[in-house]
C-alpha atoms as a PDB file:
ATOM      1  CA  UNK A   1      -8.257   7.591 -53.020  1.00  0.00           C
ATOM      2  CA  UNK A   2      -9.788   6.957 -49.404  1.00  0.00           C
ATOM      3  CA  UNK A   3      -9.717   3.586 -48.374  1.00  0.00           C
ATOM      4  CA  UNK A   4     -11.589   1.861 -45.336  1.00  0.00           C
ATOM      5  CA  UNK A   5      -9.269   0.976 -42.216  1.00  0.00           C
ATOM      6  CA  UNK A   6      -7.905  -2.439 -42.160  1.00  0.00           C
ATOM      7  CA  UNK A   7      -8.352  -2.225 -38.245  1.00  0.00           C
ATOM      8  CA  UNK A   8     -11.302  -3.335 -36.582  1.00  0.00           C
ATOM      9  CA  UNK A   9     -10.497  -3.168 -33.141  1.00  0.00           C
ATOM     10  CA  UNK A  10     -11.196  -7.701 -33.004  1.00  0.00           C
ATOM     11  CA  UNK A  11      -7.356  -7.619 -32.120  1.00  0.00           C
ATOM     12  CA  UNK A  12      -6.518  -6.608 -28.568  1.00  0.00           C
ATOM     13  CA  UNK A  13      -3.213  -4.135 -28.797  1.00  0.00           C
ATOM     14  CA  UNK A  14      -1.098  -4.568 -25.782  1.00  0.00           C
ATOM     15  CA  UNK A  15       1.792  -2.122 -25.214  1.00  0.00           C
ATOM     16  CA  UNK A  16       5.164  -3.096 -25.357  1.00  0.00           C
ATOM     17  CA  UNK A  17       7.976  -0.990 -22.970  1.00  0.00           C
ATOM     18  CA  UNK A  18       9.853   0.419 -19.801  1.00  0.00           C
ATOM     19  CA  UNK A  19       9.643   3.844 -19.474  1.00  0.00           C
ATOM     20  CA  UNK A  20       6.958   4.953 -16.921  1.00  0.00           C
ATOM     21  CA  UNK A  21       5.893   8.142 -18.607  1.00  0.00           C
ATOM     22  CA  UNK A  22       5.267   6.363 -22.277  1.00  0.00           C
ATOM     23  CA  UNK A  23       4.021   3.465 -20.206  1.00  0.00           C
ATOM     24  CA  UNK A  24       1.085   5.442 -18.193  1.00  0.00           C
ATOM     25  CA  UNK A  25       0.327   7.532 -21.515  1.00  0.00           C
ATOM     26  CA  UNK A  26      -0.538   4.388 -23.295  1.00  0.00           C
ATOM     27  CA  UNK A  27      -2.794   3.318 -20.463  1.00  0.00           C
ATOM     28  CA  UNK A  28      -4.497   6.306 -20.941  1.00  0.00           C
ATOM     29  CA  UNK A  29      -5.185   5.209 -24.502  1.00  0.00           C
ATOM     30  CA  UNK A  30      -8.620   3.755 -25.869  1.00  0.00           C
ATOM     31  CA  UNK A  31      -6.679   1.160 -28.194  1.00  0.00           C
ATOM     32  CA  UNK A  32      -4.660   0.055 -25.317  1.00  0.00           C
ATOM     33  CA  UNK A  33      -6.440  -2.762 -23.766  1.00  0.00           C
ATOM     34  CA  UNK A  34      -2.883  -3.523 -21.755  1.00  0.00           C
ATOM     35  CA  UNK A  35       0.929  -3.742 -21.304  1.00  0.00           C
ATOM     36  CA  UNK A  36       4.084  -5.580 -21.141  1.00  0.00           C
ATOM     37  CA  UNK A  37       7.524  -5.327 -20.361  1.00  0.00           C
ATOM     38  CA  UNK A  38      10.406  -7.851 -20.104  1.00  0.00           C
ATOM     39  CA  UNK A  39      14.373  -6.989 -18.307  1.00  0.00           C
ATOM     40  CA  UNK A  40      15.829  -5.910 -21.495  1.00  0.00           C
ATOM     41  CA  UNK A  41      13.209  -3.440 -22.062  1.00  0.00           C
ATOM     42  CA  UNK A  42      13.847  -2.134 -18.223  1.00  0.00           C
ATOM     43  CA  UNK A  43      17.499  -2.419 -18.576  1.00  0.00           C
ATOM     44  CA  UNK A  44      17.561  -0.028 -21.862  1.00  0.00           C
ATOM     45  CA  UNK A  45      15.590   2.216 -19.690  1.00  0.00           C
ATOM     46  CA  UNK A  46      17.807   2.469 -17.022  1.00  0.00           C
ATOM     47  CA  UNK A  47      15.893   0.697 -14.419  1.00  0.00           C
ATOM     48  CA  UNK A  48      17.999  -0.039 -11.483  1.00  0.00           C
ATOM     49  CA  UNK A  49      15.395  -1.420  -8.820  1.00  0.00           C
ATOM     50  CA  UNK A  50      13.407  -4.075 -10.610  1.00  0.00           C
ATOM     51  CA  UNK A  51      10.381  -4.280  -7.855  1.00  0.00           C
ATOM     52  CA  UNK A  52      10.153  -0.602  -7.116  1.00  0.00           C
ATOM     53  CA  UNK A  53       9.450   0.036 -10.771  1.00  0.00           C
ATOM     54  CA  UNK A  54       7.096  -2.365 -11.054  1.00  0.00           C
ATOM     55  CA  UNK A  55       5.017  -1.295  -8.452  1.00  0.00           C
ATOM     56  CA  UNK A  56       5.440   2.080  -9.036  1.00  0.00           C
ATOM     57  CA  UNK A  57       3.628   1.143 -12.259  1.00  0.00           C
ATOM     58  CA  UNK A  58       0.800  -0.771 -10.817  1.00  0.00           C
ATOM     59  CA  UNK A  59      -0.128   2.530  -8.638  1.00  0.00           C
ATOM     60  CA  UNK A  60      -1.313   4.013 -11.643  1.00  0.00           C
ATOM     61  CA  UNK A  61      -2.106   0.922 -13.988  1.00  0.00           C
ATOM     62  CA  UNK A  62      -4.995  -0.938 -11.402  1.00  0.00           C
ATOM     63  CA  UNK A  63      -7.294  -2.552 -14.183  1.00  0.00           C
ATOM     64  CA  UNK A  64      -5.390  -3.392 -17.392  1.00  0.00           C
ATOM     65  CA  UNK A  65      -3.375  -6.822 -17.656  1.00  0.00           C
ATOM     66  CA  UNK A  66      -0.145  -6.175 -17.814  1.00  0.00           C
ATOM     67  CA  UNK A  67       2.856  -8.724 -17.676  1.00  0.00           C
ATOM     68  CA  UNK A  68       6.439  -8.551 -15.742  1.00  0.00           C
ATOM     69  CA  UNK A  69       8.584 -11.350 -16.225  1.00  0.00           C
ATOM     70  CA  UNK A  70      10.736 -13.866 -14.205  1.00  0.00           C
ATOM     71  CA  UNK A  71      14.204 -13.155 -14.184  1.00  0.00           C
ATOM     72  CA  UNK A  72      15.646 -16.220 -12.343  1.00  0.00           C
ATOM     73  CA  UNK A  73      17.467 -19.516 -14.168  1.00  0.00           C
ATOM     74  CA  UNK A  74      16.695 -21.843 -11.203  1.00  0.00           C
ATOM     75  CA  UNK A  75      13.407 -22.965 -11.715  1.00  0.00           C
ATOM     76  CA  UNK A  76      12.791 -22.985  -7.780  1.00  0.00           C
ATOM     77  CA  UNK A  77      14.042 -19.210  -7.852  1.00  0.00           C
ATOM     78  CA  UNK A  78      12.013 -18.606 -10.931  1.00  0.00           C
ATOM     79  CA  UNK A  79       8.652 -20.195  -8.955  1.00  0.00           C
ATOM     80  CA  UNK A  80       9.289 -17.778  -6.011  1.00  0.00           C
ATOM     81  CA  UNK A  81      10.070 -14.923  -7.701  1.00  0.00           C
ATOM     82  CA  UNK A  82       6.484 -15.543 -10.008  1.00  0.00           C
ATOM     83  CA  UNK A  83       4.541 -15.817  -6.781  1.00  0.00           C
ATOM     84  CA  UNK A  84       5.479 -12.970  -5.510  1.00  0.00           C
ATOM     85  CA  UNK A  85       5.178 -10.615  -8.607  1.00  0.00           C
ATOM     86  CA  UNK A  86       1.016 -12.300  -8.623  1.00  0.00           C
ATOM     87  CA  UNK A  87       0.831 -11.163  -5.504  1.00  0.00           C
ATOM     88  CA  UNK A  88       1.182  -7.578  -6.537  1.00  0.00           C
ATOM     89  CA  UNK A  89      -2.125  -7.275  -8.280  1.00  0.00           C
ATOM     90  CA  UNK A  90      -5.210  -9.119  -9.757  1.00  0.00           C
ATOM     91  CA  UNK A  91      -4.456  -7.569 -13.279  1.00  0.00           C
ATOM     92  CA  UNK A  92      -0.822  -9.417 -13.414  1.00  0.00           C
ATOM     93  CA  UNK A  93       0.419 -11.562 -15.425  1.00  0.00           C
ATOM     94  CA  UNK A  94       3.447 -13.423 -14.609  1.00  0.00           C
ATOM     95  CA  UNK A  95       6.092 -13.823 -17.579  1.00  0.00           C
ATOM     96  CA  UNK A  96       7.429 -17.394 -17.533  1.00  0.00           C
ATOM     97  CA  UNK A  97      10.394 -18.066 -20.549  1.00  0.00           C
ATOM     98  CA  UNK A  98       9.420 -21.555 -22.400  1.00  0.00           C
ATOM     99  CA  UNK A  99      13.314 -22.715 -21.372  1.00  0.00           C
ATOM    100  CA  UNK A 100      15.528 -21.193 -18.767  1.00  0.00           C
ATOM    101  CA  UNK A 101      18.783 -19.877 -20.693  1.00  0.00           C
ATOM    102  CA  UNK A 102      20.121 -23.509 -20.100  1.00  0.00           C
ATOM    103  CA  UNK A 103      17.306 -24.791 -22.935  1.00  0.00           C
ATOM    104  CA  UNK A 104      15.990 -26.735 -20.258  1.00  0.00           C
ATOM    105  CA  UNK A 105      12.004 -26.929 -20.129  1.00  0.00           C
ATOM    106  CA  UNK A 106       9.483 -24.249 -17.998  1.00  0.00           C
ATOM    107  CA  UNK A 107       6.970 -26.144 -18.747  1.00  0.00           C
ATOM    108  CA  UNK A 108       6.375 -28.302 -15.142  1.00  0.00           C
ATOM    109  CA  UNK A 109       6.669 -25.391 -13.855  1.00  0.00           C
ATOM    110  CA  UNK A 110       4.742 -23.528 -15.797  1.00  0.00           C
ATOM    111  CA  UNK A 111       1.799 -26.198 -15.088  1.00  0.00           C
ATOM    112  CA  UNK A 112       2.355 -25.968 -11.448  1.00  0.00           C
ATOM    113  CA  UNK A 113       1.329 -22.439 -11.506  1.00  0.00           C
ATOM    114  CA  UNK A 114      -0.843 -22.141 -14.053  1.00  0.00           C
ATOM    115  CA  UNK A 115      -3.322 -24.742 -12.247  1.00  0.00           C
ATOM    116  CA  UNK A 116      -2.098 -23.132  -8.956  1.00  0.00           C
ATOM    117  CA  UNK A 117      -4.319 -20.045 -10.207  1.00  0.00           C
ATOM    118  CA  UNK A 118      -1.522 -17.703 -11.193  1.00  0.00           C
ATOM    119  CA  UNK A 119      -1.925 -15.993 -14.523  1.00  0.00           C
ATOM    120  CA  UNK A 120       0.820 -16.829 -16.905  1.00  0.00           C
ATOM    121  CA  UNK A 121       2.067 -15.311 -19.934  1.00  0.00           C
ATOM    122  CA  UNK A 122       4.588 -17.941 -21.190  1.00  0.00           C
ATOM    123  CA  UNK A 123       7.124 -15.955 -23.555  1.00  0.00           C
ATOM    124  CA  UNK A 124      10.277 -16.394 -25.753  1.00  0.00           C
ATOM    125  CA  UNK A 125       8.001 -19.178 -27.831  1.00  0.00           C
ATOM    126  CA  UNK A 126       8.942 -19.555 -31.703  1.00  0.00           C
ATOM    127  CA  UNK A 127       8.411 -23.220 -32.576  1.00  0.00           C
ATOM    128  CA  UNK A 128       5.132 -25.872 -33.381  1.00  0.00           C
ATOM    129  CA  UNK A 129       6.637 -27.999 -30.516  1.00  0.00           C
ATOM    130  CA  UNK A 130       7.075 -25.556 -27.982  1.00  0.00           C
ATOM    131  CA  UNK A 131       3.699 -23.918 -28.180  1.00  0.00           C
ATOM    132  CA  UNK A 132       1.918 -27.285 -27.986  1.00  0.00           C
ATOM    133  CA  UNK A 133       3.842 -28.154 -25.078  1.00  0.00           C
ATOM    134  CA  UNK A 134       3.131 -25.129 -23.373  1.00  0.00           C
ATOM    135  CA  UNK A 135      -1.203 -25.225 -24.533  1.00  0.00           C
ATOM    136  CA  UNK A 136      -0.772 -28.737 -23.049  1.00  0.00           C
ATOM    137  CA  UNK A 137       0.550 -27.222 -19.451  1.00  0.00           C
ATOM    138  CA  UNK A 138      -1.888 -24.303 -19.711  1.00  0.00           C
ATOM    139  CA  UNK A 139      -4.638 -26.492 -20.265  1.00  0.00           C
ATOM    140  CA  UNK A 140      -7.279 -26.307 -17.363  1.00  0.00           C
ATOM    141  CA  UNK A 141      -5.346 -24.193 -15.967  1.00  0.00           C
ATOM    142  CA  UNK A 142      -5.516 -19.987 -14.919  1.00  0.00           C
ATOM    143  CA  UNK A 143      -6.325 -17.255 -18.135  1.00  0.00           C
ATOM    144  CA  UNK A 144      -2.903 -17.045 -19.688  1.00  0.00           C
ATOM    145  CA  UNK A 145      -1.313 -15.754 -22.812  1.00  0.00           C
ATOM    146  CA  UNK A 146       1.156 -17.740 -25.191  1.00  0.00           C
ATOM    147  CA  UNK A 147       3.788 -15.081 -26.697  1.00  0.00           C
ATOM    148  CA  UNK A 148       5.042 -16.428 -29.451  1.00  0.00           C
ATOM    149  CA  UNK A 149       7.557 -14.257 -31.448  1.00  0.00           C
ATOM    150  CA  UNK A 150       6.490 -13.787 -34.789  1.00  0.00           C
ATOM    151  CA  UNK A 151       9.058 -10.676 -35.160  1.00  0.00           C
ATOM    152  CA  UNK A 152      11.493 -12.891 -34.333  1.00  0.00           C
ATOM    153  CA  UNK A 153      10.887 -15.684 -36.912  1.00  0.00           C
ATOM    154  CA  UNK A 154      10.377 -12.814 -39.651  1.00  0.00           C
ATOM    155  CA  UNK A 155      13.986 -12.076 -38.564  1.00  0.00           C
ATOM    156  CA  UNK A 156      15.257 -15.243 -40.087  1.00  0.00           C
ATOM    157  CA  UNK A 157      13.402 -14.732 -42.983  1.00  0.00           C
ATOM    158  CA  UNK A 158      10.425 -17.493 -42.753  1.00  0.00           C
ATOM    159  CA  UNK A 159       6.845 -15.812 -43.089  1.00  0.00           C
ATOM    160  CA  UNK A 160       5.313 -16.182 -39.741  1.00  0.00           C
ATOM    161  CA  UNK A 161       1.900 -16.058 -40.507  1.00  0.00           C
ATOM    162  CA  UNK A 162       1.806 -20.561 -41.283  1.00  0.00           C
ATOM    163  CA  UNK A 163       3.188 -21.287 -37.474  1.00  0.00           C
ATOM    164  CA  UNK A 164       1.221 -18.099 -35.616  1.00  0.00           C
ATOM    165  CA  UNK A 165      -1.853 -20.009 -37.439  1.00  0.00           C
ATOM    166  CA  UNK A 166      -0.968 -23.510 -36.390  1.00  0.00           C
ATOM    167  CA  UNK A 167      -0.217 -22.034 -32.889  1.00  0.00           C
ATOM    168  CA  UNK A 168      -4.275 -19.987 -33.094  1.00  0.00           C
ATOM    169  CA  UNK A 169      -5.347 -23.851 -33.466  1.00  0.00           C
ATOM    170  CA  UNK A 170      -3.966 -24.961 -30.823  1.00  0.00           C
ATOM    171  CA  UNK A 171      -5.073 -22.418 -28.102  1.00  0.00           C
ATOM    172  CA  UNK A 172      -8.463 -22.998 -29.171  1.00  0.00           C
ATOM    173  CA  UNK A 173      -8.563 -26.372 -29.486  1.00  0.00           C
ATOM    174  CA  UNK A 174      -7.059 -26.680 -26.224  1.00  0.00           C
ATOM    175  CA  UNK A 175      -8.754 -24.279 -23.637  1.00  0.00           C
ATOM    176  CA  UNK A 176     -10.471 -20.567 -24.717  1.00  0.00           C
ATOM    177  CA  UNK A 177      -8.486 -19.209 -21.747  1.00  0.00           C
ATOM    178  CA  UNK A 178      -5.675 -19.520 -23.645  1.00  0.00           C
ATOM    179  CA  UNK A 179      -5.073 -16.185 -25.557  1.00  0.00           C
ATOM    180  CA  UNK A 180      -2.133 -16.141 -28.148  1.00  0.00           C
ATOM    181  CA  UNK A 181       0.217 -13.057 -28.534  1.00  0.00           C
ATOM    182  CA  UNK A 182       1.611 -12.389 -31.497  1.00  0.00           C
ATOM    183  CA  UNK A 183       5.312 -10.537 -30.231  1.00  0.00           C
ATOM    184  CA  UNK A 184       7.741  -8.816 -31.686  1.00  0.00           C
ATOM    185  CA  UNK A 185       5.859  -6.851 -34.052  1.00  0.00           C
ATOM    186  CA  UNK A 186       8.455  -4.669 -36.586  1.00  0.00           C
ATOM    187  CA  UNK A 187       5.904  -2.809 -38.818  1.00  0.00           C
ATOM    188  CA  UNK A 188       2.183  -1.455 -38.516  1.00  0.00           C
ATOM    189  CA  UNK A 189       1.121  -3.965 -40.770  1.00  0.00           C
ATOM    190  CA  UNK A 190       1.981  -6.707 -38.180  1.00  0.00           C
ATOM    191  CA  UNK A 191      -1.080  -5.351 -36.647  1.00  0.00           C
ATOM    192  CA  UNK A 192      -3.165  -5.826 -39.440  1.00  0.00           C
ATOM    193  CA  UNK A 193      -2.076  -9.146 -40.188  1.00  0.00           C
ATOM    194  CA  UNK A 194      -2.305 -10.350 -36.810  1.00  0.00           C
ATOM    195  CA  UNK A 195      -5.799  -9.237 -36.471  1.00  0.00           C
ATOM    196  CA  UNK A 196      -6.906 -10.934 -39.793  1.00  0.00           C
ATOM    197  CA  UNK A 197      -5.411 -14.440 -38.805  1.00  0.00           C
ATOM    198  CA  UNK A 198      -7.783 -14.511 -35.242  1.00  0.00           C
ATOM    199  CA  UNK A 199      -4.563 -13.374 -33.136  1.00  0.00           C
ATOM    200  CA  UNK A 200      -6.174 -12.694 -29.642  1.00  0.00           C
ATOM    201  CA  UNK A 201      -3.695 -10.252 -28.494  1.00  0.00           C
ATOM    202  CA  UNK A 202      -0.141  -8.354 -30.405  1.00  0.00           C
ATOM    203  CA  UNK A 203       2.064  -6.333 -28.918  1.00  0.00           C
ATOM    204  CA  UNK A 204       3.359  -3.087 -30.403  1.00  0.00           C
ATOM    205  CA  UNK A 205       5.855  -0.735 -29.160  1.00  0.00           C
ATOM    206  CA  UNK A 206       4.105   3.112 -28.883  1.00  0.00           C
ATOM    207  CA  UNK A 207       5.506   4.625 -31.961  1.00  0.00           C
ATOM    208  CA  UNK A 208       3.666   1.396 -33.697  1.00  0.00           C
ATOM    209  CA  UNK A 209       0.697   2.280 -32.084  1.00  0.00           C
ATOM    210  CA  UNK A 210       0.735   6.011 -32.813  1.00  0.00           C
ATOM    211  CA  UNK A 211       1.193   4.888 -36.881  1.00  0.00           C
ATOM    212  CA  UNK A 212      -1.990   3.428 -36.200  1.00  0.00           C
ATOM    213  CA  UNK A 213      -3.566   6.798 -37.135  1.00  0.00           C
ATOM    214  CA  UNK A 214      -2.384   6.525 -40.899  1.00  0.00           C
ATOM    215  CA  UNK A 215      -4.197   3.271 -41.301  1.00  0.00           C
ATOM    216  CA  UNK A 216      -6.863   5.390 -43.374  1.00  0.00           C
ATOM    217  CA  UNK A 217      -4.389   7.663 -45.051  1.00  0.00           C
ATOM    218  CA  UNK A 218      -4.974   8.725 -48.809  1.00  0.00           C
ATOM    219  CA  UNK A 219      -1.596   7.084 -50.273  1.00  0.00           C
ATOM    220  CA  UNK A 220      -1.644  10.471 -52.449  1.00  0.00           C
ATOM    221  CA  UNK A 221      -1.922  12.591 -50.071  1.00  0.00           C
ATOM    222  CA  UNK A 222       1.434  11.213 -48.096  1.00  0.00           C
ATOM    223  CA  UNK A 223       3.139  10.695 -51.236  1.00  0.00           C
ATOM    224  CA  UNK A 224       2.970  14.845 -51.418  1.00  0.00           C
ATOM    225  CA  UNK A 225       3.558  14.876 -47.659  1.00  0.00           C
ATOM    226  CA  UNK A 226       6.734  12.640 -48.516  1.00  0.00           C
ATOM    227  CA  UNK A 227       8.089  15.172 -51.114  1.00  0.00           C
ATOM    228  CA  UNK A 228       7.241  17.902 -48.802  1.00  0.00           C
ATOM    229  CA  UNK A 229       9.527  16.695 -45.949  1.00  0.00           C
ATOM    230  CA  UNK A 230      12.375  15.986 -48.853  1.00  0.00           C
ATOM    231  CA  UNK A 231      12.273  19.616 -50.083  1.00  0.00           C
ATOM    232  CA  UNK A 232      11.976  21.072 -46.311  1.00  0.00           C
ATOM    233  CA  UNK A 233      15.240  18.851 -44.893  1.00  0.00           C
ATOM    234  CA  UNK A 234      17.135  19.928 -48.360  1.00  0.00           C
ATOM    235  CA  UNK A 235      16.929  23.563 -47.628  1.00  0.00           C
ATOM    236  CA  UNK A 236      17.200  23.190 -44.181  1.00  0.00           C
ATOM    237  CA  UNK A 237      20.765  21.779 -44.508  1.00  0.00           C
ATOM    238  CA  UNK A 238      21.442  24.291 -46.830  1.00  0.00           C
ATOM    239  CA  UNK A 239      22.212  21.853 -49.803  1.00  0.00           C
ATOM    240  CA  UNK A 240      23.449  23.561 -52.790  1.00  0.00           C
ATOM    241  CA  UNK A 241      24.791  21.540 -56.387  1.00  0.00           C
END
């Protein structure tokens, strides 16, 4: 039987990745209302020359946010290196890590800039504490986005939807510029979920957002599909019993 989409469109779906040519398809793409990236993503890709990748990028991608991220441990380096990747466009946001890889806090620094006018997208966030501390710097500050990892927390086994809630509260409570991201999505139904709590923004890697399209799939008819692709990959490997 048919059923009605669980997407709306409330939920804006950000892509998540490094390579240029999946990167500059997905702007392309009506769902797509923008894009990250982070290092590891650019380093799986093969991306030698961190700035001449991102600004290869921005020649084609001129309107929709889209975030690059920090790379630096010294928070001094990290400041410099965040004003000069906002001074590459109007639609960038600036990825700041809640803690440098030391644990110790962003969040000064995040403040400073935020209320400086640079549009932040504070990432790597997965606890209560550090997403009020980071709402708190935000505060009065530029439009920014909190990324807090729900993928990540699934990872561990606790349900993420309780703290991505709490975390909703907070943004809203504290100043509407705030937008939280739920990151780290694993499964098409992240989407879904993510839209139904009030998340602002997820992202979603491209084969998540190409699933989208089964979101109104009769279960029947890709149950048959299923048993279809069984029986064609059985003969094709020329099973015999």
């Amino acid at each position: 039987m048919a059923t009605h989409s669980p997407f709306s469109g409330k939920i804006k779906i950000f892509s998540d990745g490094a390579d240029k040519k999946a990167m500059l398809e997905m702007n392309q793409n009506p769902l797509v209302k923008g894009l990250t990236t982070n290092p590891t993503l650019m380093k799986k890709s093969g991306i030698t020359d961190y700035v001449i990748f991102c600004k290869e990028i921005l020649k084609e991608i001129k309107v929709k946010p889209i975030s690059f991220e920090v790379f630096a441990d010294n928070f001094n380096e990290m400041k410099r290196q965040a004003l000069e990747i906002a001074s590459w466009g109007e639609n960038v946001y600036v990825k700041i890590p809640i803690t440098n890889s030391e644990g110790e806090s962003s969040l000064p620094l995040i403040k400073e800039l935020s209320h400086s006018g640079v549009k932040l997208n504070v990432t790597a966030v997965l606890t209560l504490e550090q997403s009020w501390g980071a709402c708190q710097a935000l505060k009065g500050g530029a439009p920014s986005i909190l990324s807090v990892f729900a993928g990540r927390i699934a990872d561990t086994g606790r349900d993420p939807l309780p703290l991505m809630q709490a975390c909703l509260e907070m943004c809203v409570t504290n100043d509407k510029n705030i937008e939280l991201l739920w990151a780290s999505s694993r499964e098409a139904l992240n989407i879904v979920q993510a839209e139904q709590m009030g998340c602002h923004i997820i992202t979603a890697t491209n084969d998540l957002i190409k699933k989208m399209s089964m979101f109104n799939k009769d279960l029947t008819q890709l149950s048959l599909e299923t048993v279809r692709m069984f029986k064609t990959d059985a003969e094709s490997a020329g099973y015999s019993l």
